[in-house]
C-alpha atoms as a PDB file:
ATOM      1  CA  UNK A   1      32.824  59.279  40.134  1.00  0.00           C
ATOM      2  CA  UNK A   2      33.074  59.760  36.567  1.00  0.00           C
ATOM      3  CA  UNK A   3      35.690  62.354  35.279  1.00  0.00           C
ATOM      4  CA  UNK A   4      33.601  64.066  32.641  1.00  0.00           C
ATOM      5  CA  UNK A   5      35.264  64.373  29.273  1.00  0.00           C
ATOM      6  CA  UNK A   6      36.463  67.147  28.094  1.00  0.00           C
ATOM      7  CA  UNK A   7      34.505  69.374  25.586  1.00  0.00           C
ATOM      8  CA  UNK A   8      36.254  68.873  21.721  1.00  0.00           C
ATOM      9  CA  UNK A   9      37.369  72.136  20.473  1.00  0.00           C
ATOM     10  CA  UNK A  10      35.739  73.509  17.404  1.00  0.00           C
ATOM     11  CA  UNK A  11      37.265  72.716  13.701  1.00  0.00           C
ATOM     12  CA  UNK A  12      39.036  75.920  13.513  1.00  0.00           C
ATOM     13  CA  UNK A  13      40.870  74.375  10.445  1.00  0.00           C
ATOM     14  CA  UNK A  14      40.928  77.750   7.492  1.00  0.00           C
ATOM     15  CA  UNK A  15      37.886  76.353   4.762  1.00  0.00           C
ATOM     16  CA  UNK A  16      40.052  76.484   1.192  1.00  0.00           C
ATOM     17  CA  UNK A  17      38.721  79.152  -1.059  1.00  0.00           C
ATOM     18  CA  UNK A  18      37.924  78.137  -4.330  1.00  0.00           C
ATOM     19  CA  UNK A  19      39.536  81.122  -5.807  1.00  0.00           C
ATOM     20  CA  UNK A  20      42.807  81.094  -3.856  1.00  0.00           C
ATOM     21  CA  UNK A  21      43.146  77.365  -4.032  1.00  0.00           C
ATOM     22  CA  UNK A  22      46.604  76.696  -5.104  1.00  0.00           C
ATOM     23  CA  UNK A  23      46.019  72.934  -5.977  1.00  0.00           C
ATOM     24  CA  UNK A  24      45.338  72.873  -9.603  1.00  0.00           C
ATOM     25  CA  UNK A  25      42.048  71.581 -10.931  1.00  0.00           C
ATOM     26  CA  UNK A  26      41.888  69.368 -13.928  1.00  0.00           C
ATOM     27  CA  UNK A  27      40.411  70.689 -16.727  1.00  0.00           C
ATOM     28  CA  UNK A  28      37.442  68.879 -17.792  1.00  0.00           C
ATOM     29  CA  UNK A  29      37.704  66.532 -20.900  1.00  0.00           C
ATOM     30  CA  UNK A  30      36.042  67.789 -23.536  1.00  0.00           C
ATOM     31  CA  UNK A  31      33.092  65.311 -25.233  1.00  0.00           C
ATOM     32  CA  UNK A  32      34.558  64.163 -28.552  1.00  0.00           C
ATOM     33  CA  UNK A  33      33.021  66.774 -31.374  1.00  0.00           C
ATOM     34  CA  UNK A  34      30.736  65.222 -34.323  1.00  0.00           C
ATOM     35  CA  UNK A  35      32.022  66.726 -37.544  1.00  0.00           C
ATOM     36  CA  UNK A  36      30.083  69.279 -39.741  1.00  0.00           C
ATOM     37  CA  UNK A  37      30.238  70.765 -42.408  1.00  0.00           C
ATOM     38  CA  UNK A  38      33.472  72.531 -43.381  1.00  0.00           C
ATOM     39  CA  UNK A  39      35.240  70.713 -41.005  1.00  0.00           C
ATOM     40  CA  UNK A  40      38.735  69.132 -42.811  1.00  0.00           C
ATOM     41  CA  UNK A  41      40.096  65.701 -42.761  1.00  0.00           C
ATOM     42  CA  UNK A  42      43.384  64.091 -43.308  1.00  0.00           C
ATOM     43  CA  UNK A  43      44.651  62.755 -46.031  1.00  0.00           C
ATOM     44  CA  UNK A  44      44.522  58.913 -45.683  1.00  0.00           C
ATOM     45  CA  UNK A  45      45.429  56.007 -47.662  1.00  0.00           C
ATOM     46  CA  UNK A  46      43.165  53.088 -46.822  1.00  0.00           C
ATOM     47  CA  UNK A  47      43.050  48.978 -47.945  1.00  0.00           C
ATOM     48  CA  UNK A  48      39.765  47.565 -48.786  1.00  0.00           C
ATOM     49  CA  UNK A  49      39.467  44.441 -48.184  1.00  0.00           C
ATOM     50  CA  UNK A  50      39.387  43.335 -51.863  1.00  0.00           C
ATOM     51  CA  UNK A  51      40.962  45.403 -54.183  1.00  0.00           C
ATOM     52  CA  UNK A  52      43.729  48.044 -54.416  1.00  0.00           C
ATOM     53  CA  UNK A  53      44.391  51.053 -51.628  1.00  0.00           C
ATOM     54  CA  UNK A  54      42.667  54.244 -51.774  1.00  0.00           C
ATOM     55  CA  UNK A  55      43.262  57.584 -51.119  1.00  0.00           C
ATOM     56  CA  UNK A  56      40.736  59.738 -49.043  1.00  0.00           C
ATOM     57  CA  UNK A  57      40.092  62.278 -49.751  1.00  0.00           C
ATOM     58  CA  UNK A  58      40.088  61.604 -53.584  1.00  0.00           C
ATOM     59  CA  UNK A  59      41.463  64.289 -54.884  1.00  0.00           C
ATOM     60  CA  UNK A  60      39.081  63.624 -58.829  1.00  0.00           C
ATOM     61  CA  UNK A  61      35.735  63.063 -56.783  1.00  0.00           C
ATOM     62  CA  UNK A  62      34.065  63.408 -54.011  1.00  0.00           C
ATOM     63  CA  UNK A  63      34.014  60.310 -51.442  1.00  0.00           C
ATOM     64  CA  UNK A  64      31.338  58.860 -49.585  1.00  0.00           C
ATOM     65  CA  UNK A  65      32.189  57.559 -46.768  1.00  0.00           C
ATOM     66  CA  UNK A  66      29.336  55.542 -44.535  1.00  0.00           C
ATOM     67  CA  UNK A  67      30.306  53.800 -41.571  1.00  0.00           C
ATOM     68  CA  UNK A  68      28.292  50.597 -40.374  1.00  0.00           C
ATOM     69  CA  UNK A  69      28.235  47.818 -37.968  1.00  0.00           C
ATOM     70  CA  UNK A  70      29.736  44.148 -37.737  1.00  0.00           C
ATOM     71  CA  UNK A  71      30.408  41.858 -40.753  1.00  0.00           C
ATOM     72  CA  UNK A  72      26.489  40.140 -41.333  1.00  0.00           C
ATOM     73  CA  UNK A  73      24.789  43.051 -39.458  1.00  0.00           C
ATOM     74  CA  UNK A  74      21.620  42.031 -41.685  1.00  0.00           C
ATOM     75  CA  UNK A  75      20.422  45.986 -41.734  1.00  0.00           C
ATOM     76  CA  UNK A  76      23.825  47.587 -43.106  1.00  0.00           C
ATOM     77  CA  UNK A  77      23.920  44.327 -45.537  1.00  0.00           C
ATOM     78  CA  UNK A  78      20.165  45.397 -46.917  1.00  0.00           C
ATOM     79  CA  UNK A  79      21.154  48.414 -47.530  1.00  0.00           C
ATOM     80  CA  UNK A  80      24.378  47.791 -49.134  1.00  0.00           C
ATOM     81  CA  UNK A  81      22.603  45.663 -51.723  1.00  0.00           C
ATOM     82  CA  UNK A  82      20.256  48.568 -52.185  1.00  0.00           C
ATOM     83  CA  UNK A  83      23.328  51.288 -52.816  1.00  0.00           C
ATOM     84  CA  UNK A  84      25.230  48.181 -55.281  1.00  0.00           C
ATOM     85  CA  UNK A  85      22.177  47.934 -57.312  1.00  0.00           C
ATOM     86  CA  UNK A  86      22.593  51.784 -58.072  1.00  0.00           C
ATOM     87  CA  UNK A  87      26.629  52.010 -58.077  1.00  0.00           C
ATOM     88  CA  UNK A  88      26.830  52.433 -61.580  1.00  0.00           C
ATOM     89  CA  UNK A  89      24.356  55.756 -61.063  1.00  0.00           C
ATOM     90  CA  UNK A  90      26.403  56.979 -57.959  1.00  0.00           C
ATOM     91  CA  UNK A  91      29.734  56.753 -59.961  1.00  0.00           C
ATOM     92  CA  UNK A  92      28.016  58.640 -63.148  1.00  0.00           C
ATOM     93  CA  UNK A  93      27.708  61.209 -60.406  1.00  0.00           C
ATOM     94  CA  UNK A  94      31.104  61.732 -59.647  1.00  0.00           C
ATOM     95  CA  UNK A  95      31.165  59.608 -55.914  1.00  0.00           C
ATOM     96  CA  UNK A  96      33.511  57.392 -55.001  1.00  0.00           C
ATOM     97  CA  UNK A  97      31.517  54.618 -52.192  1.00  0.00           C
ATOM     98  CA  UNK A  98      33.637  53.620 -49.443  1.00  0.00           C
ATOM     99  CA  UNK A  99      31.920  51.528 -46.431  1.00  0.00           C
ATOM    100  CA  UNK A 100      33.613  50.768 -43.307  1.00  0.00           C
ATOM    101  CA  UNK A 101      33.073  47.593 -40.937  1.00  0.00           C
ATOM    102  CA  UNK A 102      34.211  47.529 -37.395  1.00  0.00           C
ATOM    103  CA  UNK A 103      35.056  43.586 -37.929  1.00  0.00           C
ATOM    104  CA  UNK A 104      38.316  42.131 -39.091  1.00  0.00           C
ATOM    105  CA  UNK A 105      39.572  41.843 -42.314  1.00  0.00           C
ATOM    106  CA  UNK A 106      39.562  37.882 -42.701  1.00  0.00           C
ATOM    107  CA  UNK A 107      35.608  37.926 -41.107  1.00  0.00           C
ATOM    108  CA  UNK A 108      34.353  41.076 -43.230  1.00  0.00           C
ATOM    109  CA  UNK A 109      35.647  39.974 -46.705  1.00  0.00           C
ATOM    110  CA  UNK A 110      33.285  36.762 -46.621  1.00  0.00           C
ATOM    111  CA  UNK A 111      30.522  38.935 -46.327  1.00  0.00           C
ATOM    112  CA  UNK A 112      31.329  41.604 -48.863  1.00  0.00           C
ATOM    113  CA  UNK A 113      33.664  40.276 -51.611  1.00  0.00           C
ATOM    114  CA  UNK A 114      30.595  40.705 -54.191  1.00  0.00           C
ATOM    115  CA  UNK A 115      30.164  44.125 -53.346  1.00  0.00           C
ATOM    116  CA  UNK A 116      31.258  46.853 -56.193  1.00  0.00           C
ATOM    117  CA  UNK A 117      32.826  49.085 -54.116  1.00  0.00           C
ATOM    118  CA  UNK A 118      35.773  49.424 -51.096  1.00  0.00           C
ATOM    119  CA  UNK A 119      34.862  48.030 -47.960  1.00  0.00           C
ATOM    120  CA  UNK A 120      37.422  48.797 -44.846  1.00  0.00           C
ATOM    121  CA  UNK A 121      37.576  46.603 -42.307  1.00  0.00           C
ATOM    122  CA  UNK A 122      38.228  48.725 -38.678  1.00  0.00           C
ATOM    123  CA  UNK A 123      38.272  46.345 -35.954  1.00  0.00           C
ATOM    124  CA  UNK A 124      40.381  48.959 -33.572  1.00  0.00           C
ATOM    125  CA  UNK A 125      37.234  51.519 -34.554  1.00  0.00           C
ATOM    126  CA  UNK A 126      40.065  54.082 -35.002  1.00  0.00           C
ATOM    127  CA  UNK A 127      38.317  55.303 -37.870  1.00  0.00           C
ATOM    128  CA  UNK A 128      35.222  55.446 -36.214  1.00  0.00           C
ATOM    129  CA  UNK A 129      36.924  57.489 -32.969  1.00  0.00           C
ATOM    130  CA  UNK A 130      38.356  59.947 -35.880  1.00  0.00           C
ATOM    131  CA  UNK A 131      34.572  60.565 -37.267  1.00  0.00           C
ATOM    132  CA  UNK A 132      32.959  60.726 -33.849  1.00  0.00           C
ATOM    133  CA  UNK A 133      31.292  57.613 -34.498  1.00  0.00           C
ATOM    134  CA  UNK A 134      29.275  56.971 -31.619  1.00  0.00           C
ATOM    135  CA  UNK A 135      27.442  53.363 -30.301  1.00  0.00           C
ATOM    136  CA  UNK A 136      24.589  53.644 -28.026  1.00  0.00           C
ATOM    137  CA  UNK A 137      21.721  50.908 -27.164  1.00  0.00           C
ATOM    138  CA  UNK A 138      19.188  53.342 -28.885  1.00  0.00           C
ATOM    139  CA  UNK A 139      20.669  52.132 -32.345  1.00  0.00           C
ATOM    140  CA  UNK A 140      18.509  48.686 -31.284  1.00  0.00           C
ATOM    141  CA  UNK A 141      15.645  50.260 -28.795  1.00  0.00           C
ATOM    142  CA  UNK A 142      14.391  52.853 -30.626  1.00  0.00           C
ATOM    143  CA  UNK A 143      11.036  51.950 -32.694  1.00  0.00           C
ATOM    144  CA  UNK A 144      12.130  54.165 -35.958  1.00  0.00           C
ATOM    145  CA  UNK A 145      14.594  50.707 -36.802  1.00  0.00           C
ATOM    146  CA  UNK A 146      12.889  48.076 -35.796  1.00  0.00           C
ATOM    147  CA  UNK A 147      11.132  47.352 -39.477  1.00  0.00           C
ATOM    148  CA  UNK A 148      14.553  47.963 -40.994  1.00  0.00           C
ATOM    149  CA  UNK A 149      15.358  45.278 -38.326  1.00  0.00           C
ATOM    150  CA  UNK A 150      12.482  43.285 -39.698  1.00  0.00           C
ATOM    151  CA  UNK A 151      13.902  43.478 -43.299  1.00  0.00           C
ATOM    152  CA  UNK A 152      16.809  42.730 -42.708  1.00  0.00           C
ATOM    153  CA  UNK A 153      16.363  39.811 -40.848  1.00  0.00           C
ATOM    154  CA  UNK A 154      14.263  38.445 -43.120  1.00  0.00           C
ATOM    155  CA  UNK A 155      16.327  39.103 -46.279  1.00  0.00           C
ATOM    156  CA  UNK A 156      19.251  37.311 -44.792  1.00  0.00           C
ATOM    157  CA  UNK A 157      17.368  34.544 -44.155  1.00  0.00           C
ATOM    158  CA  UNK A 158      16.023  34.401 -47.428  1.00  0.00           C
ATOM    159  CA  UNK A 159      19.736  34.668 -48.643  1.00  0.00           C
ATOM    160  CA  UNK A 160      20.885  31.691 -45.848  1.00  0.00           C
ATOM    161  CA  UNK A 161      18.021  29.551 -47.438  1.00  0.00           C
ATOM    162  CA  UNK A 162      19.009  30.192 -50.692  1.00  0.00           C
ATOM    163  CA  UNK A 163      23.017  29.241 -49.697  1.00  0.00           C
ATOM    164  CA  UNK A 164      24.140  32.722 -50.690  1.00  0.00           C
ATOM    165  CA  UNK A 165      24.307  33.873 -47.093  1.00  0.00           C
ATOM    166  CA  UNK A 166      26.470  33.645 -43.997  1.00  0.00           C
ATOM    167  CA  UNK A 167      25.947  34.155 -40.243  1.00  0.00           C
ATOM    168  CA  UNK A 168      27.880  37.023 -38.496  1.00  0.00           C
ATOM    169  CA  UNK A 169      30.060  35.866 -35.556  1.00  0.00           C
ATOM    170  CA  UNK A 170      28.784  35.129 -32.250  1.00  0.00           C
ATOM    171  CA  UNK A 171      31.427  37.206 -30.877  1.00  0.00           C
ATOM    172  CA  UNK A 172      31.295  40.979 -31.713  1.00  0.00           C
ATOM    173  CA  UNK A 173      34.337  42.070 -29.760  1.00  0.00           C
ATOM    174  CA  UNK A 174      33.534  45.929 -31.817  1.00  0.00           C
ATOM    175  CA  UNK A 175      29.602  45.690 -29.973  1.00  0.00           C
ATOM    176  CA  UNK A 176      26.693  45.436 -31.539  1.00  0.00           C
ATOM    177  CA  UNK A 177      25.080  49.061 -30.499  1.00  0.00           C
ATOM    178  CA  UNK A 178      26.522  50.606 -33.486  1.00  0.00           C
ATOM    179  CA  UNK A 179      24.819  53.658 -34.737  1.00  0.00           C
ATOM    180  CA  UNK A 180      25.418  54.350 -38.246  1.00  0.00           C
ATOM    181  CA  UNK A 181      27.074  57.522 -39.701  1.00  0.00           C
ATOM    182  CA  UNK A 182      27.266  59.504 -43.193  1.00  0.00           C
ATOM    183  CA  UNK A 183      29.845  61.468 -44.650  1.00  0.00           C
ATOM    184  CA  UNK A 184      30.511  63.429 -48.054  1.00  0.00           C
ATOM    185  CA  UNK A 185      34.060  64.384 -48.468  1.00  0.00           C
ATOM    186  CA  UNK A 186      35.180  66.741 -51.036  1.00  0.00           C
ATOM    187  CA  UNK A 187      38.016  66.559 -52.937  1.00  0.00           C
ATOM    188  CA  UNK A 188      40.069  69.022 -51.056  1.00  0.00           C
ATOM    189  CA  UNK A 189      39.280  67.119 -47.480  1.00  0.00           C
ATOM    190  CA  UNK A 190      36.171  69.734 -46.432  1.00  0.00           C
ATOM    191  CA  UNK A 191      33.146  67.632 -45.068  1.00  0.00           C
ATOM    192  CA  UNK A 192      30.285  68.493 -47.418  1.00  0.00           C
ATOM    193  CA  UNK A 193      27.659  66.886 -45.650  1.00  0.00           C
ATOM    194  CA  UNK A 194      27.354  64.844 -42.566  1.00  0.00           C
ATOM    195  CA  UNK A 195      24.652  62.256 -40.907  1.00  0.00           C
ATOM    196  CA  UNK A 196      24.841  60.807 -37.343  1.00  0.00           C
ATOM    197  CA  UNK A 197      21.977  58.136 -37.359  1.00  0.00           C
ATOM    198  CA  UNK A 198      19.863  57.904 -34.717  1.00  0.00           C
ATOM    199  CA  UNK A 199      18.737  54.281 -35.185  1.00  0.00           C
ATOM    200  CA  UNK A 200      20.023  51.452 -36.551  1.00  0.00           C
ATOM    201  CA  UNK A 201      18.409  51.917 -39.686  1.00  0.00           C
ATOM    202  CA  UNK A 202      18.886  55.696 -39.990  1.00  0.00           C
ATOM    203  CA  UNK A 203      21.106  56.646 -42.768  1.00  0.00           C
ATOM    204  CA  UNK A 204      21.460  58.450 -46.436  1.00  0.00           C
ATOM    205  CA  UNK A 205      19.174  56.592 -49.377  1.00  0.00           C
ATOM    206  CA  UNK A 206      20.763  56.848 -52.407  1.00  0.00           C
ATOM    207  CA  UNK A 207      18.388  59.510 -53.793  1.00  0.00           C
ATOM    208  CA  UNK A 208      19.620  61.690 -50.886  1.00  0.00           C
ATOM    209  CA  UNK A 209      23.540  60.517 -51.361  1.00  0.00           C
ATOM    210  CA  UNK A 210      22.934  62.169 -54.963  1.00  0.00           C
ATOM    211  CA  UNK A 211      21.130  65.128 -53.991  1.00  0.00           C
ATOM    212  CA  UNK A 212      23.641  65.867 -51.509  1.00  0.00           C
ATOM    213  CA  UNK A 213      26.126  65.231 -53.690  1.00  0.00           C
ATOM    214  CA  UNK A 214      24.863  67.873 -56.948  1.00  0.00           C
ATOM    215  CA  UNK A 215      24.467  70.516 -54.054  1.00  0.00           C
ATOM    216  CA  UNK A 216      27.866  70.060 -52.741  1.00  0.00           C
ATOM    217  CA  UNK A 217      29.034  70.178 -56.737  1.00  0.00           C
ATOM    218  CA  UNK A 218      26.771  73.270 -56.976  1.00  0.00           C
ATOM    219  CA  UNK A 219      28.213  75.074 -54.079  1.00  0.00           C
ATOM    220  CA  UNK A 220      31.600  74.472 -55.008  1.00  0.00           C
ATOM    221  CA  UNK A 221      30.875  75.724 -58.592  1.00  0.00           C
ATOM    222  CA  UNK A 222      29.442  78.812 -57.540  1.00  0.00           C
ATOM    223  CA  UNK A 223      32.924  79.508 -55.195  1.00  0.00           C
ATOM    224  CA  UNK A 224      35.049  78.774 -57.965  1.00  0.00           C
ATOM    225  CA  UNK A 225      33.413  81.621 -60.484  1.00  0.00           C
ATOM    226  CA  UNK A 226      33.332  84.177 -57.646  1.00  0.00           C
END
């Protein structure tokens, strides 16, 4: 005959209360914050990758400061060309262009020696963790870039046919979900206007850059006579 078992007592252990826990709870992490307007940066001193350092912010002008993909990323390259072709105009306007590259130095200057402004090569994106610049696989899926994609695909291969052109890496150890990202920094470090692209091929024309720009000069006029 079987000696039956004997019943398990109930789980009399004391439930923790939340609100009397003693063990301390970590805080959450907060998400990293996109900057606005107002918002102040650092004082910086950069290196192009042709050409002298810079300072940003600048304390004579107001910078510029757009922040693209990889070295050859044939959409930031199109529209590169596009804001070159008008440099002369953006300077006239009191803006000082600075683009930034999440590729190395060595690989970025092939592409961009001919370019009339700084380029800054970023490949530990610490620059691009300082703006809240942000990669996602929208930058390629969503349908507002792909004819920016189109272009530029087909102007570098117009400029690889012509022997003016090179191939970006195979390799893209920075990703290649970059999205791209907009910033107008006033002389005394105060973000004057900001863009956070939502496609690959969402960014500042120049005829915004220069609106932006005369409002921002505009604004600060106005604070300086009150």
């Amino acid at each position: 005959m079987r000696t039956p078992r004997p019943t398990p007592a109930p789980d009399t252990a004391p439930v923790p209360d939340p609100a009397h826990d003693p063990t301390p709870v970590p805080a959450p992490v907060p998400a990293r914050s996109r900057l606005r307007p107002g918002d102040t940066v650092p004082v910086r001193t950069l290196t192009p990758v042709v050409g002298p350092s810079l300072v940003v912010p600048d304390p004579g002008r107001v910078v510029h400061a757009q922040f693209r993909r990889f070295a050859g990323c044939p959409v930031c390259h199109l529209h590169l060309r596009s804001v070159a072709r008008r440099h002369e105009e953006i300077e006239r306007a009191g803006i000082r262009e600075v683009a930034f590259f999440h590729s190395p130095a060595e690989e970025l200057r092939e592409h961009v020696a001919h370019l009339p402004f700084a380029v800054v090569a970023d490949p530990r994106k610490e620059l691009y963790a300082a703006f809240a610049v942000e990669a996602h696989r929208r930058s390629l899926l969503d349908p507002r870039g792909w004819p920016g994609i189109v272009r530029g695909v087909c102007a570098s291969a117009v400029e690889l046919f012509r022997g003016r052109g090179r191939l970006p890496a195979a390799a893209q150890p920075g990703g290649r979900t970059g999205l791209p990202a907009d910033f107008l920094v006033a002389p005394d470090g105060r973000i004057a206007a900001a863009k956070y692209g939502e496609h690959i091929d969402d960014q500042w024309s120049v005829d915004e850059l220069l609106a932006l720009a005369a409002a921002a000069a505009s604004r600060a006029g106005d604070q300086g006579l009150s």
